[in-house]
C-alpha atoms as a PDB file:
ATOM      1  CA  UNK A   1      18.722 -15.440   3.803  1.00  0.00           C
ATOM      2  CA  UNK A   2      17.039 -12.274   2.349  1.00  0.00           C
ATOM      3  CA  UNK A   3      17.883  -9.948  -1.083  1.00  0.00           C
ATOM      4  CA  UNK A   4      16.420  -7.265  -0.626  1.00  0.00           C
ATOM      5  CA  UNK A   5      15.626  -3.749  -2.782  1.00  0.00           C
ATOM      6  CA  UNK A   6      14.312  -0.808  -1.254  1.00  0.00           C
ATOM      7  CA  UNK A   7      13.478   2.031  -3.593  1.00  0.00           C
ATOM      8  CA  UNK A   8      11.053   4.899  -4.117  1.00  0.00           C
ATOM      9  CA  UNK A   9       8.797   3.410  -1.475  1.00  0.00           C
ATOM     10  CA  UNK A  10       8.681   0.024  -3.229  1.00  0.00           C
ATOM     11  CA  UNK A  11      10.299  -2.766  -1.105  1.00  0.00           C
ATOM     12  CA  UNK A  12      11.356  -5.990  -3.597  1.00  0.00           C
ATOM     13  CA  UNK A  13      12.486  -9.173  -1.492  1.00  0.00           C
ATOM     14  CA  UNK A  14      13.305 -12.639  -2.953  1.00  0.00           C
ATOM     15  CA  UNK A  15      13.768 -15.034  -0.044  1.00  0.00           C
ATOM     16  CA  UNK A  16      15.179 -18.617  -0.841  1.00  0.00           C
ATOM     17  CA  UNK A  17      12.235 -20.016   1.368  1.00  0.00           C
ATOM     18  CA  UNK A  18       8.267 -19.732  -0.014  1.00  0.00           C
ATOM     19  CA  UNK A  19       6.718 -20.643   3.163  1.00  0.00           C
ATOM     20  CA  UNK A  20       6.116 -17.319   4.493  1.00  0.00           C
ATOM     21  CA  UNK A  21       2.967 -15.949   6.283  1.00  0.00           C
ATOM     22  CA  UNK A  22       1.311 -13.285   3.868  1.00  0.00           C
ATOM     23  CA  UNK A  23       2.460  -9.639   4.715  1.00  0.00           C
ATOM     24  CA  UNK A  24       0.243  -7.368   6.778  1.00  0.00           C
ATOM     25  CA  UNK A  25      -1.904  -5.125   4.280  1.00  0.00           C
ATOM     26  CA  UNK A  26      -0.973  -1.803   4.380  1.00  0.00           C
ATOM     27  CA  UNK A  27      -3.633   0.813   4.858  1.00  0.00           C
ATOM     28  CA  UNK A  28      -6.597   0.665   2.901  1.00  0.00           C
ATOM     29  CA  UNK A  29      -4.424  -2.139   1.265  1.00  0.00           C
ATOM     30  CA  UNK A  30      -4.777  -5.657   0.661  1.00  0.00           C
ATOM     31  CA  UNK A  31      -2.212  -8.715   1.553  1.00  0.00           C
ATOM     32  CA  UNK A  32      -2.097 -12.255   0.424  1.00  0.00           C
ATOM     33  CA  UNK A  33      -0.149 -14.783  -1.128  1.00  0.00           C
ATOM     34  CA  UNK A  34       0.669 -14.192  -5.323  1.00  0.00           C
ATOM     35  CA  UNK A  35      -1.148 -17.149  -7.676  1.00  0.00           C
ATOM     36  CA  UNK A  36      -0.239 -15.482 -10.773  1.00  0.00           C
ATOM     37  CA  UNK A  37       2.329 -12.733 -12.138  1.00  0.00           C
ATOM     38  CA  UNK A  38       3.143 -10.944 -15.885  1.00  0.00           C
ATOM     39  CA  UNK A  39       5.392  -8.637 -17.061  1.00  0.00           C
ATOM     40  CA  UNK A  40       4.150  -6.411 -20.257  1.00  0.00           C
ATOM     41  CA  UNK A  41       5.361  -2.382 -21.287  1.00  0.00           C
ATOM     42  CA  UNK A  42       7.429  -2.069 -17.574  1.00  0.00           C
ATOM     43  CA  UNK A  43       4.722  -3.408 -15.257  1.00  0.00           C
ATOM     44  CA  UNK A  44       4.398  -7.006 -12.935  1.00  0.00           C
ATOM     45  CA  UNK A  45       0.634  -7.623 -13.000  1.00  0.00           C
ATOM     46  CA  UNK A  46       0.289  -9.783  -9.459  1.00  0.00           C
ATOM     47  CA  UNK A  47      -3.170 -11.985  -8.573  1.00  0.00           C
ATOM     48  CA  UNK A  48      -3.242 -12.059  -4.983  1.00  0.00           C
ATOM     49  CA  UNK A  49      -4.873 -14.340  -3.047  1.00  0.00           C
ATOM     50  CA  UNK A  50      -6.266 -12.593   0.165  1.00  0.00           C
ATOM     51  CA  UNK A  51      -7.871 -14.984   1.139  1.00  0.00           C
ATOM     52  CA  UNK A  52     -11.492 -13.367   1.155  1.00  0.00           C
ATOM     53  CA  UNK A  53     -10.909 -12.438  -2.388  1.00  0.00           C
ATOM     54  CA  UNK A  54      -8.836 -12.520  -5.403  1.00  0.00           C
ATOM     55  CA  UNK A  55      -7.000  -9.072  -6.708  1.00  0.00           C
ATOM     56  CA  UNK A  56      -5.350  -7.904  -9.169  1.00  0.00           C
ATOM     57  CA  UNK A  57      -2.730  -5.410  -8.868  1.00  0.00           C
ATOM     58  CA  UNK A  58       0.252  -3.865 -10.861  1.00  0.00           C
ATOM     59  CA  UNK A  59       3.151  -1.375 -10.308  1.00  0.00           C
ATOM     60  CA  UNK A  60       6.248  -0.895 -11.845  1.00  0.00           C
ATOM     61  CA  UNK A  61       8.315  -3.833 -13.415  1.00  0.00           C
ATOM     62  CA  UNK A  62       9.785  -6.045 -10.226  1.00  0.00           C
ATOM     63  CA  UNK A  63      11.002  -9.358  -9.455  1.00  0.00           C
ATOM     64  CA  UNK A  64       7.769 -11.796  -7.423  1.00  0.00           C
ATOM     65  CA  UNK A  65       7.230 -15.247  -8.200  1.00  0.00           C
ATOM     66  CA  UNK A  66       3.529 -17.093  -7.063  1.00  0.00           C
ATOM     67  CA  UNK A  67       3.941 -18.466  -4.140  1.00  0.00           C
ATOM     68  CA  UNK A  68       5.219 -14.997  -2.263  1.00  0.00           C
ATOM     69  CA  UNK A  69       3.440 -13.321   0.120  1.00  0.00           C
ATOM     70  CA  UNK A  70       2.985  -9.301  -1.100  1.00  0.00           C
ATOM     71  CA  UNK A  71       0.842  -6.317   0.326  1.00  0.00           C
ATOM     72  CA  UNK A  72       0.051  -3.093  -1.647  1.00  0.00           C
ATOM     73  CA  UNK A  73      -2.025   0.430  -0.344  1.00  0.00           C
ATOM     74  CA  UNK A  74      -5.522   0.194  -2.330  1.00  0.00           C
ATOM     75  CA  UNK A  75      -4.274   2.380  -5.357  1.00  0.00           C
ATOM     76  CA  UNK A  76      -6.560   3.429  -7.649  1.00  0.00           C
ATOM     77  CA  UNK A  77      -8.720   0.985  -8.761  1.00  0.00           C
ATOM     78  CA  UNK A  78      -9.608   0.689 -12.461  1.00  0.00           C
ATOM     79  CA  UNK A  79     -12.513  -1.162 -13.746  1.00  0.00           C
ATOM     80  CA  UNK A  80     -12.729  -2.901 -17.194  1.00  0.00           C
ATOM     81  CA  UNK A  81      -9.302  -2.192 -17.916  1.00  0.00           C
ATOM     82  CA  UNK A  82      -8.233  -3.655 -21.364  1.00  0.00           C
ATOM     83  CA  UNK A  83      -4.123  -4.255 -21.534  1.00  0.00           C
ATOM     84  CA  UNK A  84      -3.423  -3.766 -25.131  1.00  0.00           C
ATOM     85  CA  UNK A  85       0.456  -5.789 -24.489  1.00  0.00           C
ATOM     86  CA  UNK A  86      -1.039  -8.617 -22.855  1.00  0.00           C
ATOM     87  CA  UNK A  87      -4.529  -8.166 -24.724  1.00  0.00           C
ATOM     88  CA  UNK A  88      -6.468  -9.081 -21.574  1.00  0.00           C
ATOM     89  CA  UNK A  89      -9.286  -7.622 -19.940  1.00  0.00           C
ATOM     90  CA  UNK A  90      -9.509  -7.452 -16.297  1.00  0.00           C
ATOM     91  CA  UNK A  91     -12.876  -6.983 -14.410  1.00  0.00           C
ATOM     92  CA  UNK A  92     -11.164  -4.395 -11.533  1.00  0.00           C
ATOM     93  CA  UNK A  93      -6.873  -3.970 -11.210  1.00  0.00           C
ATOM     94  CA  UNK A  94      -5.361  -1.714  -8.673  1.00  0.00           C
ATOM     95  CA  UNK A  95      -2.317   0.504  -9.873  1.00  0.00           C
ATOM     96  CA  UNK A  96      -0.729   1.534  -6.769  1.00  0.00           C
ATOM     97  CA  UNK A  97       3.257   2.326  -6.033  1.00  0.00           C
ATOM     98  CA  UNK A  98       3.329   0.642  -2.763  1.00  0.00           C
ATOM     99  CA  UNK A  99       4.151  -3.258  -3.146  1.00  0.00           C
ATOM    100  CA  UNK A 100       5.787  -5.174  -0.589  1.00  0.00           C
ATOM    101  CA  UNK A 101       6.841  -8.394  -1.101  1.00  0.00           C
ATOM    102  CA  UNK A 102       8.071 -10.825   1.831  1.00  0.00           C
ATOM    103  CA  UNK A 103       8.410  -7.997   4.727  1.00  0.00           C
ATOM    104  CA  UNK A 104      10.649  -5.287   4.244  1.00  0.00           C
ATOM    105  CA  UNK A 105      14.549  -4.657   5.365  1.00  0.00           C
ATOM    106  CA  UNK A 106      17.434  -2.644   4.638  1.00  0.00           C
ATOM    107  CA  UNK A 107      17.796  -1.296   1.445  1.00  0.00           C
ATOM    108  CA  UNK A 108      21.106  -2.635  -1.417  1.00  0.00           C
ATOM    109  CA  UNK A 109      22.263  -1.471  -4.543  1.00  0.00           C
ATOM    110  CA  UNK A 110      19.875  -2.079  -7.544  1.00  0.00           C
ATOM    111  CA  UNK A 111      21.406  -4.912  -9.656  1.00  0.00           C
ATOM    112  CA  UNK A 112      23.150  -4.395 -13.413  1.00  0.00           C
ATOM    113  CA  UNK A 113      20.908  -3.311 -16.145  1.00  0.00           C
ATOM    114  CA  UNK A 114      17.804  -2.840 -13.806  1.00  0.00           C
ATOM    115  CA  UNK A 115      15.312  -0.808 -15.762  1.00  0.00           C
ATOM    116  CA  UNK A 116      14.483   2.856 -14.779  1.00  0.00           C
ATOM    117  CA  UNK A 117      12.270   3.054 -11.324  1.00  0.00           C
ATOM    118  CA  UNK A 118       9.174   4.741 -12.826  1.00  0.00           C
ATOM    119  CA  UNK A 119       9.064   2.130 -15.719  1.00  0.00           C
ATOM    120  CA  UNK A 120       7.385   2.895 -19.178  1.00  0.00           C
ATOM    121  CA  UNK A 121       4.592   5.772 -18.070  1.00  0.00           C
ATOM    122  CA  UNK A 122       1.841   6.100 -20.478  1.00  0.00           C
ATOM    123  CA  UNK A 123       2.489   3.263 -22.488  1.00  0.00           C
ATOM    124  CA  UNK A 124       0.165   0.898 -20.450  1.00  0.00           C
ATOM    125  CA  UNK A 125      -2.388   3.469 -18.159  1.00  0.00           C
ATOM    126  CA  UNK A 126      -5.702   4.416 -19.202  1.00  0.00           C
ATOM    127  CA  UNK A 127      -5.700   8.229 -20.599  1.00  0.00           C
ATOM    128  CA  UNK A 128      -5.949  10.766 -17.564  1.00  0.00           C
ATOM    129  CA  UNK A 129      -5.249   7.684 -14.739  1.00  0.00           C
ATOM    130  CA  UNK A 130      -3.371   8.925 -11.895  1.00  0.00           C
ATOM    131  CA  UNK A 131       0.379   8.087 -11.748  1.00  0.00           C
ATOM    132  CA  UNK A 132       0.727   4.806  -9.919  1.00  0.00           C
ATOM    133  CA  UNK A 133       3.889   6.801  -7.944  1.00  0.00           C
ATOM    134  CA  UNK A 134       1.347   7.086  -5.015  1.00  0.00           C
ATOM    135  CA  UNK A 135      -0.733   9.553  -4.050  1.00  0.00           C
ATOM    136  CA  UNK A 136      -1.761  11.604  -0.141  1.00  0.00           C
ATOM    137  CA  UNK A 137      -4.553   9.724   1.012  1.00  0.00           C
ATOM    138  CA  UNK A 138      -8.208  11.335   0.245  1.00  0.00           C
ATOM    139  CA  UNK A 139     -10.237  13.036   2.769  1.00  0.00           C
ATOM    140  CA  UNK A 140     -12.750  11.049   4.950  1.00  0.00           C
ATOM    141  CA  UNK A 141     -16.334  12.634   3.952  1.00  0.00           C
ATOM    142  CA  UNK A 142     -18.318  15.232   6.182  1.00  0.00           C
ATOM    143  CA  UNK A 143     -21.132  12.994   8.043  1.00  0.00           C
ATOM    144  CA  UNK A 144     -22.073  15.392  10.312  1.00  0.00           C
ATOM    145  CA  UNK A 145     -24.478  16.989   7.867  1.00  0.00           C
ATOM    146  CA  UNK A 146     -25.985  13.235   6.799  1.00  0.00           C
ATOM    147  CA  UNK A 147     -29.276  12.308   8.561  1.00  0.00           C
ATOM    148  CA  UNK A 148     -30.882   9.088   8.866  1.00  0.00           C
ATOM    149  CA  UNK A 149     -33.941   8.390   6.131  1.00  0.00           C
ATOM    150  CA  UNK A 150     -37.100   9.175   7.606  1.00  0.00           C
ATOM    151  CA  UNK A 151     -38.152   5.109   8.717  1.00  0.00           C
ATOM    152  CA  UNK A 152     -34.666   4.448   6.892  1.00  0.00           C
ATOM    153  CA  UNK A 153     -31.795   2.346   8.587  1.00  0.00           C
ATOM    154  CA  UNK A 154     -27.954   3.733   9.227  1.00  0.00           C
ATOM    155  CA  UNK A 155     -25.123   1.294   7.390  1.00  0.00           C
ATOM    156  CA  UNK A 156     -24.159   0.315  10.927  1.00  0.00           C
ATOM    157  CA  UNK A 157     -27.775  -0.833  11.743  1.00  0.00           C
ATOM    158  CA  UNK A 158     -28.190  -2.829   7.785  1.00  0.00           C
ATOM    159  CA  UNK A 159     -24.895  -5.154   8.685  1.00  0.00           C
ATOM    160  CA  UNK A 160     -25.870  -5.604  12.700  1.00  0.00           C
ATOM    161  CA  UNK A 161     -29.514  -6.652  11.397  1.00  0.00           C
ATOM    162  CA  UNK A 162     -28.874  -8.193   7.923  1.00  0.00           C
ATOM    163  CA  UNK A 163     -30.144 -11.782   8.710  1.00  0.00           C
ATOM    164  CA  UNK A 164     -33.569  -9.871   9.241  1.00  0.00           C
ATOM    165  CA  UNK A 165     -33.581  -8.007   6.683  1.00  0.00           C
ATOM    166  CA  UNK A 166     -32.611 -10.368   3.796  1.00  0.00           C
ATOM    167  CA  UNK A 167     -35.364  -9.752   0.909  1.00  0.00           C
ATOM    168  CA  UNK A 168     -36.600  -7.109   2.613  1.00  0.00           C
ATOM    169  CA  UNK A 169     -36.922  -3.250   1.407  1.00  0.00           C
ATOM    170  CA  UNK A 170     -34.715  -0.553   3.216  1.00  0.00           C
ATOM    171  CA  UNK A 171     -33.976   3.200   2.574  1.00  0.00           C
ATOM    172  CA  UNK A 172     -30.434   4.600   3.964  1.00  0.00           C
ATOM    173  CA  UNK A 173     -29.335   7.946   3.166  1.00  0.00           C
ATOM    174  CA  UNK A 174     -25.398   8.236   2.541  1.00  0.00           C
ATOM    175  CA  UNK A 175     -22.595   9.627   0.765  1.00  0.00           C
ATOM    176  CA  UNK A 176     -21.139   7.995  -2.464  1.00  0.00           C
ATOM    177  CA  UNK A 177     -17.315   6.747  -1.584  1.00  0.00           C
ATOM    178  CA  UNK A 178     -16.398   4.835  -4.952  1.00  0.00           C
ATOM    179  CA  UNK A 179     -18.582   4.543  -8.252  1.00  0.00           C
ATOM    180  CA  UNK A 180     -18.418   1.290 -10.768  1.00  0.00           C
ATOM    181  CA  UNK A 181     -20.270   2.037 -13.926  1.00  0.00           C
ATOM    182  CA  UNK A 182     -21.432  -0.607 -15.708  1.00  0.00           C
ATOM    183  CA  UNK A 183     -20.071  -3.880 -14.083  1.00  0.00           C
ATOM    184  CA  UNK A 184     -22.007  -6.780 -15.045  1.00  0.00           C
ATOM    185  CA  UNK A 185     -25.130  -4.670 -15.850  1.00  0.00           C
ATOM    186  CA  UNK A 186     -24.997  -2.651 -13.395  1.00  0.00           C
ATOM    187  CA  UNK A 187     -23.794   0.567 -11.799  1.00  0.00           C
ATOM    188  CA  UNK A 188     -21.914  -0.657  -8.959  1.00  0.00           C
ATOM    189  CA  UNK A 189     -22.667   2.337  -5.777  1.00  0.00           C
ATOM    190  CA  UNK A 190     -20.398   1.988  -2.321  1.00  0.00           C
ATOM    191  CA  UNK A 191     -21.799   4.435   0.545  1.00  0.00           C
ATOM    192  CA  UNK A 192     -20.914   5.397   3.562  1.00  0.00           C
ATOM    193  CA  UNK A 193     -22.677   7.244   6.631  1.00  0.00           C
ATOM    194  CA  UNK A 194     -20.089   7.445   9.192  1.00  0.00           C
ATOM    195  CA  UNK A 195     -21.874   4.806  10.968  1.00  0.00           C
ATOM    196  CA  UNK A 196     -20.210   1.242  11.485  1.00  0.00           C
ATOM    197  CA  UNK A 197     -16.627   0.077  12.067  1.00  0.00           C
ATOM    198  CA  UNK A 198     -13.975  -0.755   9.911  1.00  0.00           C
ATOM    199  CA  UNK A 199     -15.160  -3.587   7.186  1.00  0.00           C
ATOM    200  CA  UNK A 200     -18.891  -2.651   7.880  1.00  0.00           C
ATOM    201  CA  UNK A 201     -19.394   0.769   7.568  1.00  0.00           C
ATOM    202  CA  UNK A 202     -19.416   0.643   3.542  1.00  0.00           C
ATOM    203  CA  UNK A 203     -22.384  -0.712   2.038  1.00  0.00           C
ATOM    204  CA  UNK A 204     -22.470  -1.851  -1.825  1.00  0.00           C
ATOM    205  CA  UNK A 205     -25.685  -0.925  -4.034  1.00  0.00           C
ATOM    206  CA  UNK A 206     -26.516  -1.795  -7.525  1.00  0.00           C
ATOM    207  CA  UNK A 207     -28.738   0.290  -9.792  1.00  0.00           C
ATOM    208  CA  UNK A 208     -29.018   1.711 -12.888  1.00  0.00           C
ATOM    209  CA  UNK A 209     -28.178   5.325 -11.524  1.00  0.00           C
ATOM    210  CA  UNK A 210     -25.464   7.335 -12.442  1.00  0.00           C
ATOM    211  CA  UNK A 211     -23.851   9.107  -9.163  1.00  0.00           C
ATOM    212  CA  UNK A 212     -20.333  10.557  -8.501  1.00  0.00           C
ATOM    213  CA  UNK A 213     -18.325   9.960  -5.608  1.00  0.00           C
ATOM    214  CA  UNK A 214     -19.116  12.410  -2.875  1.00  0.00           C
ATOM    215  CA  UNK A 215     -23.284  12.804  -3.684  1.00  0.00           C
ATOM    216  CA  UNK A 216     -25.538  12.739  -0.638  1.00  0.00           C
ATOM    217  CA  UNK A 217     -27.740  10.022  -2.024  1.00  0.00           C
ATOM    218  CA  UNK A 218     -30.971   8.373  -0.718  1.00  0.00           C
ATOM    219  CA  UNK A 219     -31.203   5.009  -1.785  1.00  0.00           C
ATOM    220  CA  UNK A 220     -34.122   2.569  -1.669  1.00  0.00           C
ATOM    221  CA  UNK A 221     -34.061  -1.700  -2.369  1.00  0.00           C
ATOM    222  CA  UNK A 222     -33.532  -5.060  -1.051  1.00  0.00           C
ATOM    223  CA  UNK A 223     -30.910  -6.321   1.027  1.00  0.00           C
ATOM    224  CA  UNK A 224     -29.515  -9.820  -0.405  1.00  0.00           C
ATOM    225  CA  UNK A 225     -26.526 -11.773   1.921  1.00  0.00           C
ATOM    226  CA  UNK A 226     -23.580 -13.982   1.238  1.00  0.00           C
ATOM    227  CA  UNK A 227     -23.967 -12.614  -2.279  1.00  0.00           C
ATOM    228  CA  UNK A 228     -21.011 -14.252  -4.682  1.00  0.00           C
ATOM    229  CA  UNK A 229     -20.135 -12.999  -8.041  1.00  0.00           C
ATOM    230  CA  UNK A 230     -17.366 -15.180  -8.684  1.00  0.00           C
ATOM    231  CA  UNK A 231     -13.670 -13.953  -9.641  1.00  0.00           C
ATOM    232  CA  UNK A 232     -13.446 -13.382  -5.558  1.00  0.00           C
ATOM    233  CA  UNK A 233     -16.461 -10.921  -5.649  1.00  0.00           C
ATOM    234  CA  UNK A 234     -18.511 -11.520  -2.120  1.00  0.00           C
ATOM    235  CA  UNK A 235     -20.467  -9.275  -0.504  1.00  0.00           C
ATOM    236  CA  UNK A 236     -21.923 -10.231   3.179  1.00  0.00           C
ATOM    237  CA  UNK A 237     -24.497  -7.844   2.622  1.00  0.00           C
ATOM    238  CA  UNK A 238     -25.889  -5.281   0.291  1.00  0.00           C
ATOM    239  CA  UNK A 239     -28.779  -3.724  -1.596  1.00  0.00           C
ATOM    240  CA  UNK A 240     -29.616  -4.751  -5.148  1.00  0.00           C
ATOM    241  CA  UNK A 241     -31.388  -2.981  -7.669  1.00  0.00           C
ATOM    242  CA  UNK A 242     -31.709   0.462  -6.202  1.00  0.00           C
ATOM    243  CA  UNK A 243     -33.471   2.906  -6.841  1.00  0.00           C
ATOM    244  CA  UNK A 244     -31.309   6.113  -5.786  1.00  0.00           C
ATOM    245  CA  UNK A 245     -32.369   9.746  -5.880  1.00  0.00           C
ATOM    246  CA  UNK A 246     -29.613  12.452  -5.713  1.00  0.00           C
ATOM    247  CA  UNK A 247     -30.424  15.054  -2.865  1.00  0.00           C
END
């Protein structure tokens, strides 16, 4: 037997039994069962297990308990967030508008005394963050201008050879998709050359250069594999210390 509460585009189910199979991810999303949950200034913080990583997300206030299975779009990812109400710091959270928990279904009522959908706005987001209502999904980047490196490898060709080419120095040309600054040291540099398929045709960098998302960057270093971080960080493959040069 299901409750379930359908509203704004966020689906909220509480189901008697816990035993259910995680929820597909939605696009560009993640899925997995929920280890840990908080409410603080109108938001649920969730840590979701997907079971290649841990994540945390958050949306406006709603009812989960650990144990649930949830999936969420990717959001906009913030990195060294500090929550002044729960005085926490988390490495990378997602913000996003689009959590499901347990499936989906027809929509009831909202219950007595259920706080405004839209929550406390401002109170808890970064200055200048996007609101976590949900936004049109970005733009794939132009490829068709992007040429291989002269003796350079295509993202497609690092991941299909990266056994080889552990320790070894590569050069890829591509265009910036997401910047980190300063995580763990590092600038943290994800590019993409519209080679590959889906969950290998974005490649990770570190380096001390500053880029923005959509440079055409060439970028020089040494793979590394099976790379862990810790907190759910892995990486199968990418290039560490990089040098990269802004064309």
């Amino acid at each position: 037997m299901k409750h379930i509460l359908l509203i704004g585009g966020i689906v909220l189910a509480t189901q008697l039994a816990q035993s259910q199979p995680a929820a597909p991810a939605q696009p560009g999303g993640f899925s997995g069962k929920v280890l840990e949950t908080t409410n603080a200034a109108g938001y649920t913080y969730v840590l979701v297990d997907t079971g290649a990583k841990k994540v945390w997300a958050a949306t406006t206030q709603f009812a989960v308990q650990p144990g649930q299975s949830v999936s969420f779009g990717g959001g906009e990812p913030m990195v060294n967030f500090h929550s002044k109400s729960m005085n926490r710091d988390f490495l990378e959270i997602y913000f996003t508008g689009a959590i499901t928990v347990n499936g989906s279904a027809s929509a009831v009522a909202l219950p007595p005394n259920h706080p405004p959908i839209g929550g406390v706005a401002g109170k808890e987001l970064p200055p200048n963050h996007p609101p976590i209502a949900g936004k049109a999904e970005k733009p794939k980047p132009d490829f068709s201008k992007i040429k291989p490196a002269k003796d350079g490898k295509t993202v497609a060709e690092i991941y299909a050879k990266s056994a080889k080419l552990t320790g070894k120095a590569v050069v890829i040309r591509g265009i910036v998709v997401k910047f980190n600054a300063n995580i763990m040291g590092k600038n943290w540099i994800h590019i993409q050359d519209g080679t590959g398929q889906s969950g290998s045709d974005d490649l990770l960098a570190t380096s001390g250069s500053t880029v923005k998302v959509g440079d055409t960057i060439l970028v020089t270093g040494k793979i590394a594999t099976k790379k862990d971080f810790g907190s759910g960080y892995k990486y199968d493959v990418m290039i560490e210390d990089a040098k990269v040069v802004v064309e």
